[in-house]
N, C-alpha and C. Protein backbone atom coordinates (compact mmCIF):
# COMPACT_ATOMS: atom_id res chain seq x y z
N UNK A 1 29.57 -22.58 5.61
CA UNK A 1 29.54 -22.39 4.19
C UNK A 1 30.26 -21.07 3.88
N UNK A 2 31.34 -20.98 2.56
CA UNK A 2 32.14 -20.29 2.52
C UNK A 2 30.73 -18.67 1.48
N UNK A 3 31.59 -17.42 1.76
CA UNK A 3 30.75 -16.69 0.60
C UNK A 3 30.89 -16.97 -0.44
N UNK A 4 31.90 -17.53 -1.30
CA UNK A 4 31.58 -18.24 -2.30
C UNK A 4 30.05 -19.36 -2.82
N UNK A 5 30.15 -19.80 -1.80
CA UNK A 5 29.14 -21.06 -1.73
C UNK A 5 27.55 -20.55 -2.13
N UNK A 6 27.74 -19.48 -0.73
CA UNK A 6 26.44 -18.74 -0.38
C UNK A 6 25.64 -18.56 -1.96
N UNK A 7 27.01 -17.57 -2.55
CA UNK A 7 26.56 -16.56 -3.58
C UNK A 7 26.33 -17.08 -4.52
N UNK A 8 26.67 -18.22 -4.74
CA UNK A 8 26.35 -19.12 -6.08
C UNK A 8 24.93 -19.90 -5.21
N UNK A 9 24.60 -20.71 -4.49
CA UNK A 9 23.74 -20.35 -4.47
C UNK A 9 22.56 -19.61 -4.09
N UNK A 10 22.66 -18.04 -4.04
CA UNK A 10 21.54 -16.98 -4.03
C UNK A 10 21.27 -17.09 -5.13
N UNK A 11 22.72 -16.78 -6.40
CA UNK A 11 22.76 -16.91 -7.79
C UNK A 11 21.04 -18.03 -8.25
N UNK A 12 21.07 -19.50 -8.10
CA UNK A 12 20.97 -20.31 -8.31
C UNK A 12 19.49 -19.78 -8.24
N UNK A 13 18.95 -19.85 -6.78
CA UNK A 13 17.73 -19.72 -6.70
C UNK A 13 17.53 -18.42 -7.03
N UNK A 14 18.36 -17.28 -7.57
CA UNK A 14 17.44 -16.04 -8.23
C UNK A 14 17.04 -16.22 -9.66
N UNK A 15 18.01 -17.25 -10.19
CA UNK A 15 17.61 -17.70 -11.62
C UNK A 15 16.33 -18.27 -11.83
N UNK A 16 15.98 -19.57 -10.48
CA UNK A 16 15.06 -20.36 -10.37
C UNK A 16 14.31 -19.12 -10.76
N UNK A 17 13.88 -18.41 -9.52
CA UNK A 17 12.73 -17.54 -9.60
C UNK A 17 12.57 -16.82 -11.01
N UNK A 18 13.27 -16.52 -11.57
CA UNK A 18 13.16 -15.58 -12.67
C UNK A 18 12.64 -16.21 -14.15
N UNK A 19 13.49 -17.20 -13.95
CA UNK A 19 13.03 -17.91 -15.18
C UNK A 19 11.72 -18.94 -14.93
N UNK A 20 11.34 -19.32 -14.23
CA UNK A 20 10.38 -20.23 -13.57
C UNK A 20 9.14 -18.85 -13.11
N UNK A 21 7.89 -19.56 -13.58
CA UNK A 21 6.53 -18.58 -13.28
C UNK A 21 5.93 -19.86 -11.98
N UNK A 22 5.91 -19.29 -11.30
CA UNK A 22 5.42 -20.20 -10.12
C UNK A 22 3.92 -20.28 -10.56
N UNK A 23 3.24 -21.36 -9.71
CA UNK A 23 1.70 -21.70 -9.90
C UNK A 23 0.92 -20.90 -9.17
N UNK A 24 0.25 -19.66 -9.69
CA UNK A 24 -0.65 -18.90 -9.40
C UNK A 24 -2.35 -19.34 -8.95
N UNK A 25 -2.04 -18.89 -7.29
CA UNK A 25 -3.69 -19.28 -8.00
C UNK A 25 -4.83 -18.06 -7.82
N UNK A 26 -5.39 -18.39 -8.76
CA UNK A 26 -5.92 -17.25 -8.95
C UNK A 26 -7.37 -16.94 -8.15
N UNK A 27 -7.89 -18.03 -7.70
CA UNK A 27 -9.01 -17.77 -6.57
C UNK A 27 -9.23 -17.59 -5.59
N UNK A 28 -8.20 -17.99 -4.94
CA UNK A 28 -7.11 -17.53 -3.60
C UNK A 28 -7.30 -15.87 -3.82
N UNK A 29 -6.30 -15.55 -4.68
CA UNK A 29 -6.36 -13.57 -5.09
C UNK A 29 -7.25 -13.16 -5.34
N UNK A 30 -8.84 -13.56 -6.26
CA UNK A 30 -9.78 -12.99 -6.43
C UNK A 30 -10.64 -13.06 -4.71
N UNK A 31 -10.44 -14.50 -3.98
CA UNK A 31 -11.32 -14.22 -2.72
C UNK A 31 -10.12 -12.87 -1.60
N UNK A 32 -9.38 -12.96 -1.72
CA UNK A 32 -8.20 -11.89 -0.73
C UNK A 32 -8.70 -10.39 -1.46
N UNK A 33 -9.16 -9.92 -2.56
CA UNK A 33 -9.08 -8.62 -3.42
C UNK A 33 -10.54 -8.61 -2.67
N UNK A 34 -11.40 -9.39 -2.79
CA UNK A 34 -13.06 -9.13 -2.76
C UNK A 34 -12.96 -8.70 -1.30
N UNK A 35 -12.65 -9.37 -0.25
CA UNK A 35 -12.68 -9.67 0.79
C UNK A 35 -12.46 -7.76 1.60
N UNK A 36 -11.30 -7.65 0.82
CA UNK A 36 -10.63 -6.16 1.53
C UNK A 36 -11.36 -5.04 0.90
N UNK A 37 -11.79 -5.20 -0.61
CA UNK A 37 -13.01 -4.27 -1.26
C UNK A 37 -14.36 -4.56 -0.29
N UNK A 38 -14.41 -5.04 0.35
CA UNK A 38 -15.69 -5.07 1.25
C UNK A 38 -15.39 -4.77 2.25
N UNK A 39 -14.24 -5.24 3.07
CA UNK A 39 -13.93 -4.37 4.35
C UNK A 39 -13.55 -2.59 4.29
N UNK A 40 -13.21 -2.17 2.93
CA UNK A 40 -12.60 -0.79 2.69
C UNK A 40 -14.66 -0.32 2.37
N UNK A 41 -15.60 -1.02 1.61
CA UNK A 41 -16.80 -0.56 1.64
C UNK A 41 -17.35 -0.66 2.89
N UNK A 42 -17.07 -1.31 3.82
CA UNK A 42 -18.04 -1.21 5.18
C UNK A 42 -17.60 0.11 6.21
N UNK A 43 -16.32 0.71 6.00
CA UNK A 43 -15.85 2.06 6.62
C UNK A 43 -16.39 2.93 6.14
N UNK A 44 -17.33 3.62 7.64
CA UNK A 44 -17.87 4.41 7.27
C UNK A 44 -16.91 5.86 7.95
N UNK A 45 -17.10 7.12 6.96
CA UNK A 45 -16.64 8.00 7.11
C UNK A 45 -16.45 8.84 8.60
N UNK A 46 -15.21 9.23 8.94
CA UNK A 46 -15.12 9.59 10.20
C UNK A 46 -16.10 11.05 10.12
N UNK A 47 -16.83 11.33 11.49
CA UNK A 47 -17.58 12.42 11.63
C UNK A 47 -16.47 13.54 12.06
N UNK A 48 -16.55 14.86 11.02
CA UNK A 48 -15.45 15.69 12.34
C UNK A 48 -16.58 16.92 13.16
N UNK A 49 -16.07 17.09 14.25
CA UNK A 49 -16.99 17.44 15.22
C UNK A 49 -16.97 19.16 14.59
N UNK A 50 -18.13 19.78 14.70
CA UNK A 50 -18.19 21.09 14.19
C UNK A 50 -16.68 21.84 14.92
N UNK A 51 -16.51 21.90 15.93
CA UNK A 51 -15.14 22.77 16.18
C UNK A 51 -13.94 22.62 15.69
N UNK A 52 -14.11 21.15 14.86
CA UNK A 52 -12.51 21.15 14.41
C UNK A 52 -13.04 20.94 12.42
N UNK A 53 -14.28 21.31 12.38
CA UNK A 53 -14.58 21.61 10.76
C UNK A 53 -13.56 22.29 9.80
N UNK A 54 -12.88 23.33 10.04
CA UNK A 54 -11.88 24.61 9.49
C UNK A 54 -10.85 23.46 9.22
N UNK A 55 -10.47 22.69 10.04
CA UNK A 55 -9.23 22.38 9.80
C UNK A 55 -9.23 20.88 9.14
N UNK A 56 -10.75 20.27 8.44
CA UNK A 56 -10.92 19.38 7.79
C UNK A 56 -10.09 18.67 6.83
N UNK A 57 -9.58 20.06 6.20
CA UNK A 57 -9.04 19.82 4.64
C UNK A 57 -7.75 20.14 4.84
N UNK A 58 -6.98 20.50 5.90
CA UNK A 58 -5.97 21.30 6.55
C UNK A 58 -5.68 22.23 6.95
N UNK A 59 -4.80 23.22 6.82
CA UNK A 59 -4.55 24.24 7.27
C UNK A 59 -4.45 25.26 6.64
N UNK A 60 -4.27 25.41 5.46
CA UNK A 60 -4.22 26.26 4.51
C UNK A 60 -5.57 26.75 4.15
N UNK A 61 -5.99 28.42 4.25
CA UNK A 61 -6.84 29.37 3.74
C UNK A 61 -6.54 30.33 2.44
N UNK A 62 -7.36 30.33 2.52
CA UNK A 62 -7.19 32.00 1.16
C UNK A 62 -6.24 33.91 2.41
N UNK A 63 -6.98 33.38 3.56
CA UNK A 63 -6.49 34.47 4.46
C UNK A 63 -4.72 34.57 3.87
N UNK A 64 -4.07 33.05 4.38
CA UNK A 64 -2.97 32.43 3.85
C UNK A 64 -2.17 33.40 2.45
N UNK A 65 -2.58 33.29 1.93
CA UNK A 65 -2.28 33.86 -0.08
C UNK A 65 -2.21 35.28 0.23
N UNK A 66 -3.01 35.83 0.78
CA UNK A 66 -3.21 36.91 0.67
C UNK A 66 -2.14 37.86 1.58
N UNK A 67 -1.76 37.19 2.63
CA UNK A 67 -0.59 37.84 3.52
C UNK A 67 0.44 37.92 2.98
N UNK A 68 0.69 36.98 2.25
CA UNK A 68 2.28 36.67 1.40
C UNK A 68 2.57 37.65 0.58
N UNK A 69 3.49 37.69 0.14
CA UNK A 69 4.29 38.67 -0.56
C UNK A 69 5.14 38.23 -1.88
């Protein structure tokens, strides 16, 4: 098939898509949304071990600010 061919039809089926609303379904997406809101609620928070506490939030202190110039 020549690029001509191709491009008329990519053309073809980008129109399809655009102008055409495909059949949604919507209980399909409400069970896939619930499903991952319950797997993201069952993670429970990582513990950080007291020696690496300081560096929880990153690396940056107030010590930091105060050296600068």
């Amino acid at each position: 098939m020549g690029r001509g061919r191709q491009k008329a039809k990519q053309r073809k089926v980008a129109r399809n898509l655009k102008y055409t609303s495909p059949d949604t379904d919507y209980r399909a997406l409400e069970r896939e949304l619930v499903s991952r809101e319950s797997a993201i609620a069952e993670e429970e928070p990582d513990d950080v071990d007291e020696e690496y506490s300081d560096y929880e939030y990153g690396y940056y202190t107030d010590e930091d600010e105060e050296g600068a110039v």
